[in-house]
Protein backbone atom coordinates (compact mmCIF):
# COMPACT_ATOMS: atom_id res chain seq x y z
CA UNK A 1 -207.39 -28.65 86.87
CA UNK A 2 -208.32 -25.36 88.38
CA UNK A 3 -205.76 -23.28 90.44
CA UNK A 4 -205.71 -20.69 92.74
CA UNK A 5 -201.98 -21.18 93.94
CA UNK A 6 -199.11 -22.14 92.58
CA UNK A 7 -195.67 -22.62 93.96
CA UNK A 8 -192.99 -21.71 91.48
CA UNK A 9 -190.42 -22.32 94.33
CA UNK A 10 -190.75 -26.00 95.56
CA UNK A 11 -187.72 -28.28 96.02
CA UNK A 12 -187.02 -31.58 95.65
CA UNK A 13 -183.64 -31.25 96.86
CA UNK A 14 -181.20 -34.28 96.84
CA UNK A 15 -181.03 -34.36 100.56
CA UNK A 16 -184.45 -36.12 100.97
CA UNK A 17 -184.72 -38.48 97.30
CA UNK A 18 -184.35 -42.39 98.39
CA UNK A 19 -180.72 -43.61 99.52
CA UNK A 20 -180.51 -46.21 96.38
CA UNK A 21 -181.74 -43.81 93.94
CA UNK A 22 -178.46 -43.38 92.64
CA UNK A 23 -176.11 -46.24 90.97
CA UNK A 24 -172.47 -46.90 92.48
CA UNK A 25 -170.11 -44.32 92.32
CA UNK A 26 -172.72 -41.31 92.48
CA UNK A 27 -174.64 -39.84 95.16
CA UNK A 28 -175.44 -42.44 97.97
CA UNK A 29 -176.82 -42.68 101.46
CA UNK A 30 -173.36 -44.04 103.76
CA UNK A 31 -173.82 -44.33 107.50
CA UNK A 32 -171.34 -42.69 109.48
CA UNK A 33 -170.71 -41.98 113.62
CA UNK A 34 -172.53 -39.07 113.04
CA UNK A 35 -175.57 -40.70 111.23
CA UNK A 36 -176.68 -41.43 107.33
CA UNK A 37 -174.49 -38.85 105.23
CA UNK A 38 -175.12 -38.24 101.59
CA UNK A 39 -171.38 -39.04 99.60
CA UNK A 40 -170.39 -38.87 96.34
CA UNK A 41 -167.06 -38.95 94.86
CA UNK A 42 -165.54 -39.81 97.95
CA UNK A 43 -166.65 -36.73 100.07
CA UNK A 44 -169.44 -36.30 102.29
CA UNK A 45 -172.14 -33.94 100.75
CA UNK A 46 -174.29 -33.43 104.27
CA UNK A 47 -177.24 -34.59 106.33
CA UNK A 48 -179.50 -37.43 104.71
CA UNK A 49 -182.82 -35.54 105.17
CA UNK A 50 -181.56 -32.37 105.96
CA UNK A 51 -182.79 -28.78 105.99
CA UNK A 52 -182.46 -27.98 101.99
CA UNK A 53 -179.67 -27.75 99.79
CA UNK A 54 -176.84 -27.11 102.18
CA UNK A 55 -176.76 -30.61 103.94
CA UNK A 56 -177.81 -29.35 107.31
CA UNK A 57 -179.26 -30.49 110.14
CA UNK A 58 -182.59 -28.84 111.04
CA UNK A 59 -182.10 -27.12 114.21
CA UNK A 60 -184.99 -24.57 115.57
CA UNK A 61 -184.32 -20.95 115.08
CA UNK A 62 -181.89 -21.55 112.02
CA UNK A 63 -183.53 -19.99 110.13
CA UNK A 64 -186.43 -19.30 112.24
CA UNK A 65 -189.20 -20.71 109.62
CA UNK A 66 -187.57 -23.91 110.09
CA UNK A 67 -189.45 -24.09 113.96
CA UNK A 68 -192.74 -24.25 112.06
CA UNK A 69 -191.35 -27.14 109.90
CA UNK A 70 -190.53 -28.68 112.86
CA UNK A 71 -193.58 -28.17 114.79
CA UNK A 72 -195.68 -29.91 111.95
CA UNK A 73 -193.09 -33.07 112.09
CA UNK A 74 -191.33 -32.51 108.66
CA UNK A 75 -188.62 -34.67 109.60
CA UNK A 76 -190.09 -37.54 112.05
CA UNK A 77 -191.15 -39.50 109.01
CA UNK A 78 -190.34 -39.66 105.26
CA UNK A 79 -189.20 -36.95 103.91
CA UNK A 80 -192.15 -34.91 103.10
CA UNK A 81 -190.68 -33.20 99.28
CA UNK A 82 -190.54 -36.79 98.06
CA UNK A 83 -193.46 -38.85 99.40
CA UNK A 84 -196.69 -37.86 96.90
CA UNK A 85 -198.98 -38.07 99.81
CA UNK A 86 -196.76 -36.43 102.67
CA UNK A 87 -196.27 -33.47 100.13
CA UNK A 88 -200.11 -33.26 98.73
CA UNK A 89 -200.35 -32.90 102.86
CA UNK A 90 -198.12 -30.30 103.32
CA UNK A 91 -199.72 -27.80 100.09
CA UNK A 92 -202.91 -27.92 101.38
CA UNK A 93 -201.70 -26.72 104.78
CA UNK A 94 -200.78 -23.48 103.38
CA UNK A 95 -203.45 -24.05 100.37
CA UNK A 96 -201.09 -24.12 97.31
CA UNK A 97 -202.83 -26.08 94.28
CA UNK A 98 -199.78 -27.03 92.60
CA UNK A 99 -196.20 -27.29 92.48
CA UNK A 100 -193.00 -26.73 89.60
CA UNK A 101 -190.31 -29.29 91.34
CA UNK A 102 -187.01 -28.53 90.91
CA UNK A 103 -183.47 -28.17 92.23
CA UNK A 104 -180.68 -30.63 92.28
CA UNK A 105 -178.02 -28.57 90.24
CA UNK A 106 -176.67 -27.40 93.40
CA UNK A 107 -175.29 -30.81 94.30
CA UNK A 108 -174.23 -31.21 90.43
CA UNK A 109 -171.87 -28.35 91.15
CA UNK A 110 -170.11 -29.99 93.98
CA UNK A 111 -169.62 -33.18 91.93
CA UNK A 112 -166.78 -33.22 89.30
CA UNK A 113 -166.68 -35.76 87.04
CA UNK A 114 -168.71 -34.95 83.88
CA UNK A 115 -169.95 -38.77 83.43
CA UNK A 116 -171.66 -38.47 86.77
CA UNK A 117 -173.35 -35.11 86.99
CA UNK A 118 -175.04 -36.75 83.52
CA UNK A 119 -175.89 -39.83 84.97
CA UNK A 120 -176.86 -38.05 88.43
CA UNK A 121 -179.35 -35.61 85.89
CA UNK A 122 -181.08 -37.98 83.94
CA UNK A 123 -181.75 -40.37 87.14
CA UNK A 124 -183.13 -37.25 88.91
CA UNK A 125 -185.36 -36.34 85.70
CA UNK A 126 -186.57 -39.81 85.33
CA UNK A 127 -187.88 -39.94 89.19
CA UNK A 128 -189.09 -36.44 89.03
CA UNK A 129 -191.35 -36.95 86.18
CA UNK A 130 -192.66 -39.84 87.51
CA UNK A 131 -193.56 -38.36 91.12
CA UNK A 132 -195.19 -36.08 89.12
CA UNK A 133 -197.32 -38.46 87.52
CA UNK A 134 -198.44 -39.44 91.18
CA UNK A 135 -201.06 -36.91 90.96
CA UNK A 136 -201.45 -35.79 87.08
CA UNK A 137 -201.62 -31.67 87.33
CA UNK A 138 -200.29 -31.16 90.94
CA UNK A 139 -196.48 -31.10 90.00
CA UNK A 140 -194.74 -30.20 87.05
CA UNK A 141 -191.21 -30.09 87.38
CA UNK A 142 -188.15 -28.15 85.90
CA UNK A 143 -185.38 -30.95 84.35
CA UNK A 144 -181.75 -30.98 85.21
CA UNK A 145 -179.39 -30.10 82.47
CA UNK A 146 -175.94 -30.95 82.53
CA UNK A 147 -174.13 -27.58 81.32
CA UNK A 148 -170.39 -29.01 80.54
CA UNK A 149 -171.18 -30.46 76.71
CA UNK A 150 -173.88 -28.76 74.57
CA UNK A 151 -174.41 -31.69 73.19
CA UNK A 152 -175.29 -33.44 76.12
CA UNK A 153 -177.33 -30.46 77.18
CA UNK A 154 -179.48 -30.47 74.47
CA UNK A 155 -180.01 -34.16 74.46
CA UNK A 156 -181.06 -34.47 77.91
CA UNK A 157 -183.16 -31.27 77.35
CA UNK A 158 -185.43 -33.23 74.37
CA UNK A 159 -184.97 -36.47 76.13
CA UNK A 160 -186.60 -34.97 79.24
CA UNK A 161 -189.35 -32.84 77.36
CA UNK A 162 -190.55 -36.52 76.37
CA UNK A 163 -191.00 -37.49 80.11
CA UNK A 164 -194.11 -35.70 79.78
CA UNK A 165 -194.07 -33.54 83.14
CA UNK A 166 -191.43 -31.51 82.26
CA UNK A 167 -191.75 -27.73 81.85
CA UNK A 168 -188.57 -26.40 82.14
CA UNK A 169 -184.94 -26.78 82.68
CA UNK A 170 -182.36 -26.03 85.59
CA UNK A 171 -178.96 -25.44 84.74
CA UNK A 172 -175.91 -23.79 86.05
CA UNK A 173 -174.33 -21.27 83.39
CA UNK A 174 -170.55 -22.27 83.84
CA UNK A 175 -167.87 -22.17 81.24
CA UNK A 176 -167.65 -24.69 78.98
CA UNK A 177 -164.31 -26.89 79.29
C-alpha cells in the first residue's frame, strides 16, 4: 500500500476496548450510579468510553479539540478507536492512510499485581494484532510489554513480534523489583 499520511500517534486506549475483553479479576466494564466504570483490582479506573487515557468524561471545551469530536458523534455509537470501520471513517476525515496503534501502559501503571499487568498485556496484544488484520496495511500497532521481569519482557516481546502486526513495543521504564 501507498501512503501519504501516517499517524504515529493513534490510541487504542483501554477506555473504549469491549467490556469482556478482559478475564475476571482484571480490567472490566461494572455499572455503577454514575454509569459503566472501568475497575480493576477493586478500584474504579474511569469512564467506559471516555475521553483518552485519563477516564474522563467528554465534556465540550475540555480540551477544546474535544468539541470537534463531539460534533462528528465520536461517542453516540461504538467507540470509534476500536470498531475497524468507525475508525477507517474517522482517518479519511482528516485523510491519514494509516495508523501505529498503541497505548494501554498507562492503565498497566495503575494496576499492581504483576500477574495481571501480564495477562492484561498479552490480551491487549492479541486483540490489537488482530484489529489490525481488519484491514491488512492500515494499522500496525506498537505491543505492550510488561517492564517488572525481563524475562517476561522479552518473552512477550518475541511472542508478540509473531502476531504479525506488530512493529514496536510500549513500555514503561520503572525499576525493576
Amino acid at each position: 500500500m501507498k501512503y501519504k499520511l501516517l499517524s504515529g500517534d493513534s490510541h487504542v486506549n483501554i477506555s473504549w476496548l469491549p467490556g469482556d475483553l478482559f478475564v475476571e479479576n482484571t480490567p472490566q466494564i461494572l455499572e455503577s450510579g454514575d454509569g459503566p466504570r472501568w475497575v480493576a483490582e477493586g478500584n474504579i479506573l474511569g469512564v467506559a468510553n471516555s475521553a483518552g487515557h485519563a477516564f474522563n468524561v467528554p465534556t465540550r471545551g475540555n480540551p477544546k479539540r474535544t468539541d470537534s469530536i463531539l460534533d462528528l458523534g465520536f461517542y453516540d455509537q461504538l467507540p470509534h478507536p476500536t470498531d475497524p470501520e468507525l475508525r477507517l471513517r474517522d482517518m479519511s476525515l482528516v485523510a491519514v492512510d494509516g495508523e501505529i496503534l498503541y497505548d494501554i501502559t498507562g492503565t498497566g501503571m495503575r494496576l499492581k499485581d504483576h500477574d495481571t499487568i501480564t495477562c492484561v498485556y498479552r490480551i491487549f496484544n492479541d486483540w490489537t494484532a488482530n484489529f489490525c488484520k481488519t484491514y491488512p496495511g492500515r494499522w500496525y500497532a506498537l505491543s505492550c510489554i510488561p517492564d517488572h521481569d525481563l524475562t517476561l519482557a522479552a518473552e512477550e516481546l518475541q511472542r508478540s513480534a509473531r502476531l504479525g502486526t506488530m512493529r514496536g513495543a510500549d513500555l514503561v521504564a520503572s525499576e525493576v523489583t
